[in-house]
N, C-alpha and C. Protein backbone atom coordinates (compact mmCIF):
# COMPACT_ATOMS: atom_id res chain seq x y z
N UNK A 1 0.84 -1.16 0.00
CA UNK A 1 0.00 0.00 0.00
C UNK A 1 0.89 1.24 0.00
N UNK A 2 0.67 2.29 -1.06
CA UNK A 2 1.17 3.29 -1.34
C UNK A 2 1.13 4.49 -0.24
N UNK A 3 1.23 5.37 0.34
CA UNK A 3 0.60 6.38 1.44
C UNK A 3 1.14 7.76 0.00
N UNK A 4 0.39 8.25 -0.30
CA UNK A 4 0.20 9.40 -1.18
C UNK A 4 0.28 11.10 -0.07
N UNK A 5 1.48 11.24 -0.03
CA UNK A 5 2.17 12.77 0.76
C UNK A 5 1.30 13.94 0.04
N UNK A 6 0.50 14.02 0.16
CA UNK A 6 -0.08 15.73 -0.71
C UNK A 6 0.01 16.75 0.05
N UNK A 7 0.26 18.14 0.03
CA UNK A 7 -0.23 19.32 0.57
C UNK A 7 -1.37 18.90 1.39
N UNK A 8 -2.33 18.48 0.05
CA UNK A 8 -3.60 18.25 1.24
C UNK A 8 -4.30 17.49 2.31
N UNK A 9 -3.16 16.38 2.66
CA UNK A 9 -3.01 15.47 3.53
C UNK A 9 -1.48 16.05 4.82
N UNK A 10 -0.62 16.62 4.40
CA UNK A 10 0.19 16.93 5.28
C UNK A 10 -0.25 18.33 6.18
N UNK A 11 -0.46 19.20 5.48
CA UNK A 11 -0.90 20.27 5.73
C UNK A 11 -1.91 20.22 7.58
N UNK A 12 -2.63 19.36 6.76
CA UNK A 12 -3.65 19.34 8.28
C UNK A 12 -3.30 18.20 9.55
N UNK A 13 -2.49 17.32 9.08
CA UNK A 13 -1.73 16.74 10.06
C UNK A 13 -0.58 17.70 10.32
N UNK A 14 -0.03 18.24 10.14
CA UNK A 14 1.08 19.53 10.69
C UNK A 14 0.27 20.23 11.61
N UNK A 15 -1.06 20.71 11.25
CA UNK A 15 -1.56 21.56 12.24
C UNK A 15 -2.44 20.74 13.66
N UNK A 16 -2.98 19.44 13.28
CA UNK A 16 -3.11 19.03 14.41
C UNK A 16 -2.13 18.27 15.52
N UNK A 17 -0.71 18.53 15.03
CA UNK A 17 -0.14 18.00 15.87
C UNK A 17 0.56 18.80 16.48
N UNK A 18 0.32 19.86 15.83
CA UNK A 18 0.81 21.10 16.41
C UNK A 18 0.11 21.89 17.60
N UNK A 19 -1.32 21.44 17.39
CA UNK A 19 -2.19 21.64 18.50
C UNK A 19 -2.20 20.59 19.37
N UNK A 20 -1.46 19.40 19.44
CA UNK A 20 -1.45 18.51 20.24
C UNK A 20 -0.52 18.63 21.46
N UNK A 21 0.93 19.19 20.50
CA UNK A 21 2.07 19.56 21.15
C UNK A 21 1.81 20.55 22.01
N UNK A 22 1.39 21.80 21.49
CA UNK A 22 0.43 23.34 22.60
C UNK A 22 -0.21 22.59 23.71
N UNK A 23 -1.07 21.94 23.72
CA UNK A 23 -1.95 20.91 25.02
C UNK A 23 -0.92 20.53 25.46
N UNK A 24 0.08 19.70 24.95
CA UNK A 24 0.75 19.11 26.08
C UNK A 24 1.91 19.99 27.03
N UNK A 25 1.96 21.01 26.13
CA UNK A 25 3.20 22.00 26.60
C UNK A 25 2.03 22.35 28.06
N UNK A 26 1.10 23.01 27.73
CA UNK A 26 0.23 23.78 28.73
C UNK A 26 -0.12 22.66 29.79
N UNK A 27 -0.68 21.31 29.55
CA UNK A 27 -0.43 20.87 30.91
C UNK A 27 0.32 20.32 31.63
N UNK A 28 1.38 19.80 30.82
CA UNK A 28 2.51 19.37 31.94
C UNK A 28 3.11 20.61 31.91
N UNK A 29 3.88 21.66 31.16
CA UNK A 29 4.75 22.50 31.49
C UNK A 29 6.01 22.08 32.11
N UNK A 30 6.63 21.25 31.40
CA UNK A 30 7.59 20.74 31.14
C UNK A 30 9.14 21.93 31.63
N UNK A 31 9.37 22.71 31.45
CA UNK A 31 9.55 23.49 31.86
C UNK A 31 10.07 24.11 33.32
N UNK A 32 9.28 23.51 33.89
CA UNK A 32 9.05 24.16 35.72
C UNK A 32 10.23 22.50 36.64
N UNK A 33 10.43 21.80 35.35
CA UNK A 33 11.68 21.01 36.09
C UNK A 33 12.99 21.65 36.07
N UNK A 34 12.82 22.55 35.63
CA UNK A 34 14.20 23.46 35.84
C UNK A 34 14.21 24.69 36.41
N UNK A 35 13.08 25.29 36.97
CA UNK A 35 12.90 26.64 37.35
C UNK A 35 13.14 26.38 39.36
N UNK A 36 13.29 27.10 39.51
CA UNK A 36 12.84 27.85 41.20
C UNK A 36 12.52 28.55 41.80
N UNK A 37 11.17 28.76 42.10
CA UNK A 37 11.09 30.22 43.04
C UNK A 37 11.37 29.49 44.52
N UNK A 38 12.14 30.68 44.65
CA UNK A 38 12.13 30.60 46.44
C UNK A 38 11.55 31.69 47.21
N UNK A 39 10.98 31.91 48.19
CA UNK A 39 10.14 32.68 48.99
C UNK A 39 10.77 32.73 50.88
N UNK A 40 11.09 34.07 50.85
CA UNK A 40 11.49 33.85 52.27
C UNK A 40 10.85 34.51 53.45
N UNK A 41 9.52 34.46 53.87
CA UNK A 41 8.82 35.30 54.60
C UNK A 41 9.44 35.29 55.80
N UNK A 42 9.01 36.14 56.66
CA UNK A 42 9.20 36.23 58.03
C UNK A 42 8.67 35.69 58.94
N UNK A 43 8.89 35.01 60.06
CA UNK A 43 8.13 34.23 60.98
C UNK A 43 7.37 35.41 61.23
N UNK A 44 5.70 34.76 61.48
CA UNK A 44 4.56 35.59 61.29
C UNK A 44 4.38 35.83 62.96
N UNK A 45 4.08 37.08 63.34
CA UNK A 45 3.95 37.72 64.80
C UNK A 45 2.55 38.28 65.12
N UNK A 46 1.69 37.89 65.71
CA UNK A 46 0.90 39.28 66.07
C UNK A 46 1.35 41.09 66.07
N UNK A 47 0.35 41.81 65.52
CA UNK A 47 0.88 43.36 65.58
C UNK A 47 0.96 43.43 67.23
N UNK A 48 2.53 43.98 67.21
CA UNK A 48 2.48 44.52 68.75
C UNK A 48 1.75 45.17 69.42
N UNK A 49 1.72 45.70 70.69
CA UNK A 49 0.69 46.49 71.36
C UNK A 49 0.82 47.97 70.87
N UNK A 50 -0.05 49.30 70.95
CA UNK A 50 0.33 50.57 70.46
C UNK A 50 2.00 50.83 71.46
N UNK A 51 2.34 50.32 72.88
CA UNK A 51 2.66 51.06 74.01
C UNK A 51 4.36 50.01 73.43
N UNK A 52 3.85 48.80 72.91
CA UNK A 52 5.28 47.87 73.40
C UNK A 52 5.72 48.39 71.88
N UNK A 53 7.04 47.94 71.94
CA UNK A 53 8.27 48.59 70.87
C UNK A 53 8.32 47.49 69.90
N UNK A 54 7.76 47.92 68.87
CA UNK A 54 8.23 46.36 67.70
C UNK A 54 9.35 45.94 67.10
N UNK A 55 9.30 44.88 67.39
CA UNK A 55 10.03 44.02 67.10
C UNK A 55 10.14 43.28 65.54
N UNK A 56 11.34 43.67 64.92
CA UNK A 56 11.71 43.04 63.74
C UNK A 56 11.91 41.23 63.58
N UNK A 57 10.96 40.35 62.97
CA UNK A 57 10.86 39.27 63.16
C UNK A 57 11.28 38.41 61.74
N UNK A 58 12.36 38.14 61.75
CA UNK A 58 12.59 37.34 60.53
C UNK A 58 13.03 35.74 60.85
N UNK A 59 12.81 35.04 59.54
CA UNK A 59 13.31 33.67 59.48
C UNK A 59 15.00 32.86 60.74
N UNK A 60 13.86 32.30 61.54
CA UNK A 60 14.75 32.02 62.62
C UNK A 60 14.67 32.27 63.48
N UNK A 61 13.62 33.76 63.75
CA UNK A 61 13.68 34.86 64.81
C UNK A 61 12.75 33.77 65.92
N UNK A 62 12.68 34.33 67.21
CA UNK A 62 11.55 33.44 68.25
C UNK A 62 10.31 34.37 67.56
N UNK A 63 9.42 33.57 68.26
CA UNK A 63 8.03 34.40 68.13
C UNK A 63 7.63 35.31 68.74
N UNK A 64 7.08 36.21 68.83
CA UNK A 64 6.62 37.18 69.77
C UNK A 64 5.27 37.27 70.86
N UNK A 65 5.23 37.69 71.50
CA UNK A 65 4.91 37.33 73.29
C UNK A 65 3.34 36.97 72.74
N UNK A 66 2.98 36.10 73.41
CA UNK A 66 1.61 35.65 72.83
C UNK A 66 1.44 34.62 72.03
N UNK A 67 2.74 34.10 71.33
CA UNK A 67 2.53 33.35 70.20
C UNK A 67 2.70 32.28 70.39
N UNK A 68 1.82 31.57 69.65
CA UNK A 68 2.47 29.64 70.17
C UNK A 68 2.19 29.02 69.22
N UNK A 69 2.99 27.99 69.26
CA UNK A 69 3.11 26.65 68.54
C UNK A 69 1.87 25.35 68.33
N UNK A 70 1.01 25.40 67.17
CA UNK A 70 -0.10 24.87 67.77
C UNK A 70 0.39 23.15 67.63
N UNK A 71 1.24 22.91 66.82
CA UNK A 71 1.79 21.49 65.76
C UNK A 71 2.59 21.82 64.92
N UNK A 72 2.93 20.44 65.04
CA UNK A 72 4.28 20.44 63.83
C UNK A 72 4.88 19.67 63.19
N UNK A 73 5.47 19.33 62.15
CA UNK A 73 5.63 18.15 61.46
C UNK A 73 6.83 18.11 60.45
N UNK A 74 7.37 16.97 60.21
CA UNK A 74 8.32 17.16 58.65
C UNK A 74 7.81 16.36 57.67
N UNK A 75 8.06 17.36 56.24
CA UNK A 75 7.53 16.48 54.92
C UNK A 75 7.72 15.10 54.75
N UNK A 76 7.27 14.33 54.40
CA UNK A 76 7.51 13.42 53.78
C UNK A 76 7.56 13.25 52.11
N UNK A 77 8.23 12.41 51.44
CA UNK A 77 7.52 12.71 49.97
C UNK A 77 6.79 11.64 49.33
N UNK A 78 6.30 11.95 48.43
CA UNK A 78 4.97 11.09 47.76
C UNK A 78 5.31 11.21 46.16
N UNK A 79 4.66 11.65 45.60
CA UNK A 79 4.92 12.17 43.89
C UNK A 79 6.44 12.48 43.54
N UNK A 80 7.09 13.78 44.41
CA UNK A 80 8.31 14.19 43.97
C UNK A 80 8.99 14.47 45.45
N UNK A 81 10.19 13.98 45.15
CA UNK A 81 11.01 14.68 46.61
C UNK A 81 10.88 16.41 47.31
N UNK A 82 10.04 16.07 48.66
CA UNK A 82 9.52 17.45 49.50
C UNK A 82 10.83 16.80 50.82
N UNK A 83 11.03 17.97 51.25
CA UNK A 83 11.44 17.99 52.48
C UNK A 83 10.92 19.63 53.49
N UNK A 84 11.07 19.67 54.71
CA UNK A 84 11.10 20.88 55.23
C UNK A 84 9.89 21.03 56.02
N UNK A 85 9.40 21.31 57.27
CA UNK A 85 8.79 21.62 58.02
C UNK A 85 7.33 22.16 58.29
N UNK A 86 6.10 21.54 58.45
CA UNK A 86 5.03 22.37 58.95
C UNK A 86 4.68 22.80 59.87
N UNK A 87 4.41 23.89 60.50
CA UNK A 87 3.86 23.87 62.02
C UNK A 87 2.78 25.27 61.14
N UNK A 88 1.68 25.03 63.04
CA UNK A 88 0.72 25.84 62.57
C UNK A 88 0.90 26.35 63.96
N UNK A 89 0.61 27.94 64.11
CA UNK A 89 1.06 28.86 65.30
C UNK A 89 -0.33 29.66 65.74
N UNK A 90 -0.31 29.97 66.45
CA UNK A 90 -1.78 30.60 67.01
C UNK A 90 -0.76 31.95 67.21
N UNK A 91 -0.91 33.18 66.77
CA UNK A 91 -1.09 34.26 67.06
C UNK A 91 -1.65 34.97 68.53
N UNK A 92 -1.25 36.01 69.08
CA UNK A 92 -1.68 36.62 70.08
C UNK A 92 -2.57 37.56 69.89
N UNK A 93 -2.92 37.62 68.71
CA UNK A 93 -4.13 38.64 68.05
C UNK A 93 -5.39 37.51 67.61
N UNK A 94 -5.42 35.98 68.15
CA UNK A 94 -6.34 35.05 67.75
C UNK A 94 -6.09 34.28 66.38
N UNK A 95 -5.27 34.86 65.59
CA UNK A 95 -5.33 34.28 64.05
C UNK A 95 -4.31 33.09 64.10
N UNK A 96 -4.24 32.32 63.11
CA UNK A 96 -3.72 31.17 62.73
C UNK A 96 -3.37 31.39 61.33
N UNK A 97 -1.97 30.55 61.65
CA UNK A 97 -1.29 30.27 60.73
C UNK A 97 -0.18 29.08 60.01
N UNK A 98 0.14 28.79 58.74
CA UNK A 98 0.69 27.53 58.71
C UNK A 98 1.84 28.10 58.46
N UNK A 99 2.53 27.64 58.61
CA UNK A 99 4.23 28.09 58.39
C UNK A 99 5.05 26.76 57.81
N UNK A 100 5.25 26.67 56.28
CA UNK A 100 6.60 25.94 55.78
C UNK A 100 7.96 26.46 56.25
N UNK A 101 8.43 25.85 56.63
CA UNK A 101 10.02 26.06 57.16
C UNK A 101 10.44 24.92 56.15
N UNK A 102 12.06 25.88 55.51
CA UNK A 102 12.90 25.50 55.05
C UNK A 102 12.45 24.04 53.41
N UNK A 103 11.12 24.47 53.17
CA UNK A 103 10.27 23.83 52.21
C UNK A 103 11.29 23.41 50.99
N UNK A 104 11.52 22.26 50.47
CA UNK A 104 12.01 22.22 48.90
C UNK A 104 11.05 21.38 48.52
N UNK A 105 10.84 21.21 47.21
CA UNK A 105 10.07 20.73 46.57
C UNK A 105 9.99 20.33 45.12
N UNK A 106 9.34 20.16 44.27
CA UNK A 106 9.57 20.32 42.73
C UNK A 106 8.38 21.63 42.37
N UNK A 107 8.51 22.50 41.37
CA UNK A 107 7.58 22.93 40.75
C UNK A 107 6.71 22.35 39.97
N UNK A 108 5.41 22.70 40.00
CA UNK A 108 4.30 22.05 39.30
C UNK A 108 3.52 23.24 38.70
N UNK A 109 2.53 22.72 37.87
CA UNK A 109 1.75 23.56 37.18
C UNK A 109 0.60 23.86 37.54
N UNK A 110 0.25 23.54 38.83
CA UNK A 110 -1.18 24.02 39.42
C UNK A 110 -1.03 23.48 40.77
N UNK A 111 0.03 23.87 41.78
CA UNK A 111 0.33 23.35 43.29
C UNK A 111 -0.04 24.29 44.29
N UNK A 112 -1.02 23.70 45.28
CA UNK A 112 -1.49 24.55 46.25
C UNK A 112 -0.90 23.25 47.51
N UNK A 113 -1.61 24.56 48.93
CA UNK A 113 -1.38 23.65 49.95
C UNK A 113 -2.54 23.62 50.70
N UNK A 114 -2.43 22.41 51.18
CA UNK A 114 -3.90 22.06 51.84
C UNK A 114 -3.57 21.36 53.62
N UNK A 115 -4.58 21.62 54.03
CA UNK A 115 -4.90 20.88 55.79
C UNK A 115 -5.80 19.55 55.20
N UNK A 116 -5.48 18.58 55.45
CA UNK A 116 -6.30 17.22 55.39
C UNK A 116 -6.77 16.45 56.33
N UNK A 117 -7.66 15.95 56.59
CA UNK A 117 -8.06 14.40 57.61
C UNK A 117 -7.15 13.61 57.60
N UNK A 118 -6.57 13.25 56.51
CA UNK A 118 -5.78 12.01 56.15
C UNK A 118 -4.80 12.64 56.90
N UNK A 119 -4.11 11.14 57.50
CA UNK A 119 -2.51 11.13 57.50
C UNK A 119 -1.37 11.07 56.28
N UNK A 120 -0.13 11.68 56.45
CA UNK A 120 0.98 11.35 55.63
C UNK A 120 0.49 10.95 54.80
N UNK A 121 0.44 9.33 55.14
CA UNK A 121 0.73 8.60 54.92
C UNK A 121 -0.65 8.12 54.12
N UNK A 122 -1.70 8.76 53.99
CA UNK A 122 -2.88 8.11 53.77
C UNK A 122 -3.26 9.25 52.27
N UNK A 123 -2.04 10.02 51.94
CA UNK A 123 -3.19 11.02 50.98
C UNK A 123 -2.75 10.82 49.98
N UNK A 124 -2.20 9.67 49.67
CA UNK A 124 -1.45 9.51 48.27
C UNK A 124 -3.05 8.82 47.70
N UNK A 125 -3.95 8.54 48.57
CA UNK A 125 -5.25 8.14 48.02
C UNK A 125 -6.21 9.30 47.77
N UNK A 126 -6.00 10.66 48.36
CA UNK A 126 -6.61 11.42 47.92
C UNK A 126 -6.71 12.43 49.17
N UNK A 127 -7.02 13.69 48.79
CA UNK A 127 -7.16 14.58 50.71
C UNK A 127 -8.32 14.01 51.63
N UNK A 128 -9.31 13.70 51.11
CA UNK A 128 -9.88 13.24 51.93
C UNK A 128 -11.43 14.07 52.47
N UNK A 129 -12.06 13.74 52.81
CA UNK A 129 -13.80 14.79 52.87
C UNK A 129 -13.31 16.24 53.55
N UNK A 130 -13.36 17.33 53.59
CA UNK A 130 -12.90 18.22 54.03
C UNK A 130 -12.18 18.88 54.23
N UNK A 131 -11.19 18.60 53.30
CA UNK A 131 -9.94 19.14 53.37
C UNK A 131 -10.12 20.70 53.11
N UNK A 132 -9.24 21.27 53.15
CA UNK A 132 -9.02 22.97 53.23
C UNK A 132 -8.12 23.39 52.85
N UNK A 133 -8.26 23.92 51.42
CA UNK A 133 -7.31 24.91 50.80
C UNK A 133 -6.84 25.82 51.50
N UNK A 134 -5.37 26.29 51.48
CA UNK A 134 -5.01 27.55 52.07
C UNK A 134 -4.24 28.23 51.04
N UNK A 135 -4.23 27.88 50.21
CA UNK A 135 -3.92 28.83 48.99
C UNK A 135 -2.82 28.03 47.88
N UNK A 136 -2.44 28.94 46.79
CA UNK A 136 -1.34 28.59 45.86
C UNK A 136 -0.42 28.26 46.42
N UNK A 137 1.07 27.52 46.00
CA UNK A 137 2.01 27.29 47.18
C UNK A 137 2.72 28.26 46.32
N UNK A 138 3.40 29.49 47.20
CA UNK A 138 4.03 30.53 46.78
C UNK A 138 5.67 30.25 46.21
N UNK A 139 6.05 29.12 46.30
CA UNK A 139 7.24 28.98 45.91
C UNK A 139 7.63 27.57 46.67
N UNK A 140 8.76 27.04 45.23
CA UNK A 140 8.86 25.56 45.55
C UNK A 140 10.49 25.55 46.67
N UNK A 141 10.48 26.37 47.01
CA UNK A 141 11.62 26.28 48.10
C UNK A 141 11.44 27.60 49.40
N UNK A 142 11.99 27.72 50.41
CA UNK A 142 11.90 28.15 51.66
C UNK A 142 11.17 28.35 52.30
N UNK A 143 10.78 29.52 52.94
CA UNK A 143 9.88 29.80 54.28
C UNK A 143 8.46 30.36 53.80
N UNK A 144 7.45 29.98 54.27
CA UNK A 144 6.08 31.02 53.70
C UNK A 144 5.15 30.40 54.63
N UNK A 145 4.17 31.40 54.59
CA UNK A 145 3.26 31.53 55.70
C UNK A 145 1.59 31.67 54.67
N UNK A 146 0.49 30.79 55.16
CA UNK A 146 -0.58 31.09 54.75
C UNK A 146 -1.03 31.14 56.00
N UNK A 147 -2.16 31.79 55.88
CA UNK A 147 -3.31 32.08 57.04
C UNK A 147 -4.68 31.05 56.73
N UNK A 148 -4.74 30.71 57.75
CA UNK A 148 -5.71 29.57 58.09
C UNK A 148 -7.25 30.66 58.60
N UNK A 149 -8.37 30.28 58.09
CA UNK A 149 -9.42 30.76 57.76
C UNK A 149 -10.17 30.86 59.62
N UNK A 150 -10.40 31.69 60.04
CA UNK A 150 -10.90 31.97 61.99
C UNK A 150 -12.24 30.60 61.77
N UNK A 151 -12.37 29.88 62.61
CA UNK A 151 -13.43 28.87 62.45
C UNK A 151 -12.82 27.72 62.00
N UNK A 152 -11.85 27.63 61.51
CA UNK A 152 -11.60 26.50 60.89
C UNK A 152 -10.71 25.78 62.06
N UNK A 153 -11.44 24.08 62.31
CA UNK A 153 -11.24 23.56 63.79
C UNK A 153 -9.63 22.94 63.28
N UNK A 154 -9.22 23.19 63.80
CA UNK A 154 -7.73 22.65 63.38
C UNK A 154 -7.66 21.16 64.08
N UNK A 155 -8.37 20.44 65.08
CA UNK A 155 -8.17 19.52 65.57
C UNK A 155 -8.32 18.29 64.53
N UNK A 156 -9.40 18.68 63.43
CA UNK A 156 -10.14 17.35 62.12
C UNK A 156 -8.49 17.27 61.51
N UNK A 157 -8.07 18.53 61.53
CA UNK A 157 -6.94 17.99 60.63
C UNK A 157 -5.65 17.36 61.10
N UNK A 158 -5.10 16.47 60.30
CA UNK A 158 -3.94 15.36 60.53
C UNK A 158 -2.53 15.79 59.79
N UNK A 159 -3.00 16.15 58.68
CA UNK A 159 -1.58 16.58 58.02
C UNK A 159 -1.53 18.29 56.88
N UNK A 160 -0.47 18.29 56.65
CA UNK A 160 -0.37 19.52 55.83
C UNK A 160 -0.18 19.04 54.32
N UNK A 161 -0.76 19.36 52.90
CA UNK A 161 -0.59 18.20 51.56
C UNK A 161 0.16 19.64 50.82
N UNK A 162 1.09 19.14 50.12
CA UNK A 162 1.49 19.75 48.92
C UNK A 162 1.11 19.08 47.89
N UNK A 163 0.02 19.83 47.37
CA UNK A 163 -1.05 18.97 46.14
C UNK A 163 -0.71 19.55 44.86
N UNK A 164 -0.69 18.86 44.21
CA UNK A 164 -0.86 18.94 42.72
C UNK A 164 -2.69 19.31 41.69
N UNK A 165 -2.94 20.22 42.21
CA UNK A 165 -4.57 20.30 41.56
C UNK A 165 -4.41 19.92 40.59
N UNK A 166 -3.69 19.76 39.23
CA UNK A 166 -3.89 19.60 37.87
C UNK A 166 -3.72 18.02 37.48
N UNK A 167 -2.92 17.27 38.29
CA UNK A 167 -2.98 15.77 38.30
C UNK A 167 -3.42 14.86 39.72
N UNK A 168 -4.31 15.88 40.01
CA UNK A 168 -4.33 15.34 41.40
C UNK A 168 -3.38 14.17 42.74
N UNK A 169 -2.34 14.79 42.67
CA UNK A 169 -1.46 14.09 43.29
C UNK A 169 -0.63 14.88 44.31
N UNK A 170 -0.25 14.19 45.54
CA UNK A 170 0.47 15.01 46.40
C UNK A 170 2.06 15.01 46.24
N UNK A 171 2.74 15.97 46.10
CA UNK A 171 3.97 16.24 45.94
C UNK A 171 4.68 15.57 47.46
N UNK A 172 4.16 15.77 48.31
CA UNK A 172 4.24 15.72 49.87
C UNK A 172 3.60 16.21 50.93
N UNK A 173 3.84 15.36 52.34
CA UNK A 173 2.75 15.56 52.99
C UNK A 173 3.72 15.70 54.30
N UNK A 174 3.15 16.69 55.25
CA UNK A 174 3.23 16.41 56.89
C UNK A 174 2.15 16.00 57.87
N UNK A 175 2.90 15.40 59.01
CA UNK A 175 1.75 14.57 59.51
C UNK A 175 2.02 16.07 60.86
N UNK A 176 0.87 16.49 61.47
CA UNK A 176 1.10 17.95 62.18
C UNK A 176 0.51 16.84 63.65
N UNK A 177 1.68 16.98 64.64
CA UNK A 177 1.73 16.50 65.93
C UNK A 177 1.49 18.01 66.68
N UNK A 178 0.68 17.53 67.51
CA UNK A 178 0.20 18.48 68.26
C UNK A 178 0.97 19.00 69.76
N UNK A 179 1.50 20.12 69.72
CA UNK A 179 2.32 20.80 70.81
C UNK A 179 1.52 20.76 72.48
N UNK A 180 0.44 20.57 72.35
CA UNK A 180 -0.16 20.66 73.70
C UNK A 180 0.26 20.04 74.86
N UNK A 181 0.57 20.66 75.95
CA UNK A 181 1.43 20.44 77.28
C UNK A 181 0.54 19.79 78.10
């Protein structure tokens, strides 16, 4: 059997594979295996009092008077090698917060971080009924801080997920042990 090359047979296979290649560029983004953002926030403080003298609080710094440690945990990895620290801190102004310490990770093309039911060890099956977005993950290496939503019972949750929304898969997970004396 002959295969007959015409203009009018190549032509439109050039362009649909060209639109095939665009799809695949856009969802894997192939790409982001070589990139890094890193992000270095400041350990997060309650605003001081009007009367007390503020205090400059950066990566490393203690916390400031009021503040505590609610849990805490280290990555594990799942999908791609995570390492680096979760804890979640109660504020002296009432608010909550999650804090990655010293985070590496891989970049992905649609990675947020989430509070789950599941353990570690349990979310490579999925987050689980209730889980809770806390936002985009701001960068696949160092320190960053999201704020955890007032109401939201922190006790349901078991671990911290570095999720993959676009293939649904966890990059890595912490299991958050609870500081209570």
């Amino acid at each position: 059997m002959k295969i007959s090359l015409t203009r009018r047979t190549v032509i439109p296979a050039l362009l649909v594979l060209t639109l095939l290649a665009a799809f695949a560029l856009y969802l894997f983004q192939p790409w982001r295996a070589f990139t890094t953002t890193t992000v270095n926030e400041s350990l997060p403080s309650a605003k001081p009092a009007a009367s007390a003298p503020a205090a400059k609080m950066g990566t490393g710094d203690k916390m400031g008077t009021g503040d505590k440690e609610l849990a805490r945990g280290r990555f594990v990895s799942h999908e791609h090698d995570t390492s680096g620290t979760a804890r979640t801190l109660g504020l002296a102004d009432g608010s909550r917060v999650l804090r990655l310490e010293d985070l590496k990770t891989s970049e992905g093309p649609d990675v947020r971080v989430y509070l789950s039911p599941r353990s570690a060890a349990e979310v490579g099956k999925g987050l689980g009924d209730g889980a809770v977005e806390l936002g985009k993950l701001k960068g696949n290496e160092g320190n960053q801080n999201y704020a955890v939503a007032s109401g939201t019972d922190l006790s349901r949750f078991h671990s911290v997920v570095v999720w993959c929304e676009r293939f649904s898969v966890p990059f890595g997970a912490a299991d958050l042990a609870s500081m209570a004396r």
